[in-house]
Every structure is written in structure tokens, then in C-alpha cells.
Protein backbone atom coordinates (compact mmCIF):
# COMPACT_ATOMS: atom_id res chain seq x y z
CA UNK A 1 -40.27 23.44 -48.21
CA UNK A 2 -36.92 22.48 -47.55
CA UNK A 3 -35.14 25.47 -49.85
CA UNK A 4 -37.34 27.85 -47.27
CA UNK A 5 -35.67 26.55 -44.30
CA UNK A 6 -32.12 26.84 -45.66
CA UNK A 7 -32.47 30.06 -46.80
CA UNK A 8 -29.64 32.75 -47.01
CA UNK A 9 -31.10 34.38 -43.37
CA UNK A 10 -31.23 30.91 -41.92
CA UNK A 11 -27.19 29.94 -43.31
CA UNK A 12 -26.30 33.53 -41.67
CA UNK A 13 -27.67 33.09 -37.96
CA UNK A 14 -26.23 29.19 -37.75
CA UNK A 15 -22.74 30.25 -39.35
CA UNK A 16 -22.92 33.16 -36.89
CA UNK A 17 -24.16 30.70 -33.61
CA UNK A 18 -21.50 28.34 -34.20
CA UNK A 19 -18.76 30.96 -34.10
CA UNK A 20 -20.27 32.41 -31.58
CA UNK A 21 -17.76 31.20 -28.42
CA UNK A 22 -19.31 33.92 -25.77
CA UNK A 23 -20.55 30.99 -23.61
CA UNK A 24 -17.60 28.93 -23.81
CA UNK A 25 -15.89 30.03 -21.18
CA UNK A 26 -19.23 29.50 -18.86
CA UNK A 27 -19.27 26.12 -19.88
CA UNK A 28 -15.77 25.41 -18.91
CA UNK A 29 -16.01 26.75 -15.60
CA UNK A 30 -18.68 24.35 -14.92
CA UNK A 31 -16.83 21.35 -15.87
CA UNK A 32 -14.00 22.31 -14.24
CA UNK A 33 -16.03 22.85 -10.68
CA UNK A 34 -17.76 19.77 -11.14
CA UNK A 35 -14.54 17.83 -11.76
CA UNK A 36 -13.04 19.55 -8.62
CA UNK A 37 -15.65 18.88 -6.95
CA UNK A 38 -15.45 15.12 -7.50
CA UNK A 39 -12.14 14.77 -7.17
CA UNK A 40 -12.64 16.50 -3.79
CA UNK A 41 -15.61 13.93 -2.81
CA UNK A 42 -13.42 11.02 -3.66
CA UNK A 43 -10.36 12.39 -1.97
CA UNK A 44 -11.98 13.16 1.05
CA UNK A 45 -13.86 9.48 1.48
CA UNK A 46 -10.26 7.98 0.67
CA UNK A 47 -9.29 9.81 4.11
CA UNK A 48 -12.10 9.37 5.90
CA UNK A 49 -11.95 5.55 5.25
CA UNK A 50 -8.38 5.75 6.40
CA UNK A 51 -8.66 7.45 9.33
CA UNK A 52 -11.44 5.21 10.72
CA UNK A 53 -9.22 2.54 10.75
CA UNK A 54 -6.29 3.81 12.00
CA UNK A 55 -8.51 5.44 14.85
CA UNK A 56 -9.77 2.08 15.93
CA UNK A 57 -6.34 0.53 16.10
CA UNK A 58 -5.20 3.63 18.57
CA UNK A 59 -8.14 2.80 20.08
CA UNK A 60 -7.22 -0.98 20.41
CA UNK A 61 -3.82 -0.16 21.54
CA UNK A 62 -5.02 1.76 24.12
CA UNK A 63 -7.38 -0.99 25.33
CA UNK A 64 -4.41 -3.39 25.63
CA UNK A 65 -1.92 -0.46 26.98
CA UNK A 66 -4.56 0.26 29.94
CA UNK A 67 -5.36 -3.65 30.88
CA UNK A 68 -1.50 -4.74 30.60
CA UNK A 69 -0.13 -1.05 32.50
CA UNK A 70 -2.56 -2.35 35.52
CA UNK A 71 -2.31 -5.89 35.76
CA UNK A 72 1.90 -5.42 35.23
CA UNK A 73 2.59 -3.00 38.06
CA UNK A 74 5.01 -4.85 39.83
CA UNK A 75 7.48 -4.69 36.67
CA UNK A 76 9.47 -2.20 35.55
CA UNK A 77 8.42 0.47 33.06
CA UNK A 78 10.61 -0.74 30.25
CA UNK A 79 9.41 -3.83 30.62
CA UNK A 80 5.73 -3.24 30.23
CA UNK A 81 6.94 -0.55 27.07
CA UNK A 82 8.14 -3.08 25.70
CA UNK A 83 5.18 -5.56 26.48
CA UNK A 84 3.07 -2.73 25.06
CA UNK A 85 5.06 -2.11 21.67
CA UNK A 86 5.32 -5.66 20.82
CA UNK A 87 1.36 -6.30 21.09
CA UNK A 88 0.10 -2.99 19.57
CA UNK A 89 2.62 -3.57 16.56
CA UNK A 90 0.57 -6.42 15.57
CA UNK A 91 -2.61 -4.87 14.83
């Protein structure tokens, strides 16, 4: 049974299969899209992530900005800058 499944017909279509390299390239351009792909997903959460935070620090140092501009406004502007600066620096 075996010598009828190896048989000279049989040797011929797997020789000619695995030289076969017509779907090679299909198979490459899938890998490669799916790797750019990924890399794209984990790029883009790396900004995302990023940008959250420095959003809510703007949005911190706006807070502080807006209570210290009007409970200041007897100083002088460079004053309150520089009031400003020194507090939103630390977040």
C-alpha cells in the first residue's frame, strides 16, 4: 500500500508543488500588512497615551493660570507670568 502512494505520478506533483513559488509573493504581502498594521496599532496607542496626559496637564495649567490671573489683579503682569510659570512647571 505504501509503494502505491509514492508512486512516480505522486513524486512528480509534490516535487512540482514545492517548487511551485506562484503564491509566495501573496503570502508575503500578507505578513507584511499585518506587521504594518501592528506596528501602526501600537504606535498610535503610544501617542494616544501621551497625549492624554500632556492634555490634562494644559488643562491643569490652565485651571491654576485662570484662578491665580483673577485673584492677582492688583499685580503686575510679569509678576503673575512668573507666578504662573513657576506653578505649571511643576506638574
Amino acid at each position: 500500500m505504501i509503494r502505491t502512494l509514492t508512486t512516480n505520478k505522486t513524486r512528480g506533483a509534490l516535487a512540482r508543488f514545492l517548487r511551485d513559488t506562484s503564491g509566495a509573493a501573496v503570502v508575503d504581502w500578507v505578513l507584511l500588512t499585518a506587521a504594518v498594521a501592528g506596528i501602526s496599532m501600537a504606535v498610535g496607542t503610544t501617542i494616544n497615551t501621551g497625549m492624554e496626559n500632556a492634555s490634562s496637564d494644559i488643562k491643569r495649567c490652565m485651571k491654576i493660570q485662570g484662578k491665580m490671573w483673577t485673584r492677582d489683579n492688583g499685580d503686575d503682569y510679569a509678576r503673575r507670568m512668573k507666578r504662573i510659570k513657576n506653578r505649571c512647571s511643576k506638574l
